[in-house]
Structures are given as C-alpha cells and as structure tokens.
Protein backbone atom coordinates (compact mmCIF):
# COMPACT_ATOMS: atom_id res chain seq x y z
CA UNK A 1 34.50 118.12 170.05
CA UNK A 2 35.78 114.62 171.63
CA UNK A 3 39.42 113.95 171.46
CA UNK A 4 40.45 111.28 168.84
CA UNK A 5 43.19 108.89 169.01
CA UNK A 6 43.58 107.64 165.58
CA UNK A 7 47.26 105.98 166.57
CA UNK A 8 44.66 103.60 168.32
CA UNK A 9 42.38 103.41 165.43
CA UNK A 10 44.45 102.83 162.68
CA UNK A 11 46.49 100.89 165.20
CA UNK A 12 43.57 98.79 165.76
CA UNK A 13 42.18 98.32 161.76
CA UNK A 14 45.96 97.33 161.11
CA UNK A 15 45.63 94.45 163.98
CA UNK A 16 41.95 92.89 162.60
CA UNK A 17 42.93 93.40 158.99
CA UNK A 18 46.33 91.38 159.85
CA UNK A 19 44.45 88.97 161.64
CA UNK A 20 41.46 88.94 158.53
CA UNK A 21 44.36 88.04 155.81
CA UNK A 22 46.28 85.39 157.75
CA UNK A 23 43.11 83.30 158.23
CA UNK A 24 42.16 83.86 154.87
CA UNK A 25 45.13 82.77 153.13
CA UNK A 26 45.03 79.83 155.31
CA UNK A 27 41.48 79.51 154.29
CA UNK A 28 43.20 79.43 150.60
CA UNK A 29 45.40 77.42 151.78
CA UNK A 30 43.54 74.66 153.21
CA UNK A 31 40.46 74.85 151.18
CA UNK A 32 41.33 76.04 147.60
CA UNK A 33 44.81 74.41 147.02
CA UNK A 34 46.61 77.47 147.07
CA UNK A 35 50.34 77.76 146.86
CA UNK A 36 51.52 77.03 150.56
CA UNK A 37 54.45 77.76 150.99
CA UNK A 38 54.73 81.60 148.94
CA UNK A 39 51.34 82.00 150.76
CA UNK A 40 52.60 81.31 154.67
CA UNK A 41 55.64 83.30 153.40
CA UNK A 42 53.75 86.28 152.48
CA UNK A 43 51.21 86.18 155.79
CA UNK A 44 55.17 86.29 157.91
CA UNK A 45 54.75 90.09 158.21
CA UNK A 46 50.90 90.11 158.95
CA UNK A 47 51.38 87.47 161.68
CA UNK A 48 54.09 89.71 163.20
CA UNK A 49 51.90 92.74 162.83
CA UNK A 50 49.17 91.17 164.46
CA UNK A 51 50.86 89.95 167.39
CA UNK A 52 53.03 93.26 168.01
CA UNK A 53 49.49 94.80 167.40
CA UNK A 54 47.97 92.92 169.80
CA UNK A 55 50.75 93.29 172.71
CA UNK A 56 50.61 96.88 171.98
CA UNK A 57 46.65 97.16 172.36
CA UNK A 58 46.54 94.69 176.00
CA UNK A 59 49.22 97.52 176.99
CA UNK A 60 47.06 100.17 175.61
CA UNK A 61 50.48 101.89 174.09
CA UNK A 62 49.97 102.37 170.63
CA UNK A 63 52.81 103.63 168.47
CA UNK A 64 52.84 106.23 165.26
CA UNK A 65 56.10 104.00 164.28
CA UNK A 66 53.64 100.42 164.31
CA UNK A 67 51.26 102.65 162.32
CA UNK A 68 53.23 103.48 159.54
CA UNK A 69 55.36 100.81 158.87
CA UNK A 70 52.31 98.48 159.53
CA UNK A 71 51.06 100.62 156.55
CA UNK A 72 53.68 100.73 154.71
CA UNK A 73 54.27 97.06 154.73
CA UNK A 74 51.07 96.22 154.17
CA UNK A 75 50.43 98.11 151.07
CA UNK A 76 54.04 97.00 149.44
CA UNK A 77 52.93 93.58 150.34
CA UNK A 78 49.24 93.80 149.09
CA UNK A 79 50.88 95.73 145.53
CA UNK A 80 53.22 92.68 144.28
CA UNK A 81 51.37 90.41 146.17
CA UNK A 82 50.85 88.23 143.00
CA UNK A 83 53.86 88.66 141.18
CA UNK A 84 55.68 87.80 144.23
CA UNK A 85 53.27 84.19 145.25
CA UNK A 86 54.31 83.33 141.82
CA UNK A 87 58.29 84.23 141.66
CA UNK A 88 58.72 82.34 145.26
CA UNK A 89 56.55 79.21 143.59
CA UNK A 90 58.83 79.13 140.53
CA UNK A 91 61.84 79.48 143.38
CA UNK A 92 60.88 77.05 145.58
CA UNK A 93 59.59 74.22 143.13
C-alpha cells in the first residue's frame, strides 16, 4: 500500500480552495455589486492562507498546525459568513 501524505493533501485543497474564494468574492465584487469592503475583509484570512500555503508547498514543508487552523478558520469563517458581511456593512456605513 503507497504511503500517503495527507498534511500535503489537505494542505494543498486548503491552498486552491483559498485561492477559489478570494477570486470569487472579487468576482462578486466587481461584477455583482457586492458589499466591498465586509467582502475584502472576510477574504483577509483566505489571502493569508493562500500565500502561507503556497510558501509552504514551493518549500515542500507542509505543516499539521497550517492544516488545522486553515480548517478551523475556514469553517468559522464560511458558518457566519453572512451574518458577519452584513454586521460589518451596517458598521462601516
């Protein structure tokens, strides 16, 4: 049975899929007169994550502590995604 690194798989899935939702909420953004501002705020962490991810896969080092906060964060983030676009609209307008 072939070894498996799933550090560098889920590593990897959290690097596209942070890449995937910045471009699409600046899709939204651009395109569909979303919010911009609670938007850009809420892609912060996803741009971070896909940069770190990206360092960490041209160094080939991947990390069980990237993994889990990556998922982590991303699931908080993806749960009050909508009630928090519209509490930081209401704060910032």
């Amino acid at each position: 049975m072939p070894k498996t690194n799933f550090k560098a798989i889920i590593s990897k899935i959290i690097v596209f899929y942070s890449v995937f939702y910045v471009v699409m909420k600046l899709i939204a953004i651009l395109f569909e007169d979303a919010w911009a501002l609670p938007n850009l705020i809420l892609a912060l962490p996803f741009l971070v994550f896909a940069i770190v991810g990206g360092l960490l896969m041209k160094k080939e080092q991947f990390s069980w502590i990237y993994v889990i906060v990556g998922v982590l964060v991303i699931s908080v983030i993806r749960f009050y995604e909508v009630r928090w676009v519209i509490a930081l609209h209401e704060y910032f307008s």
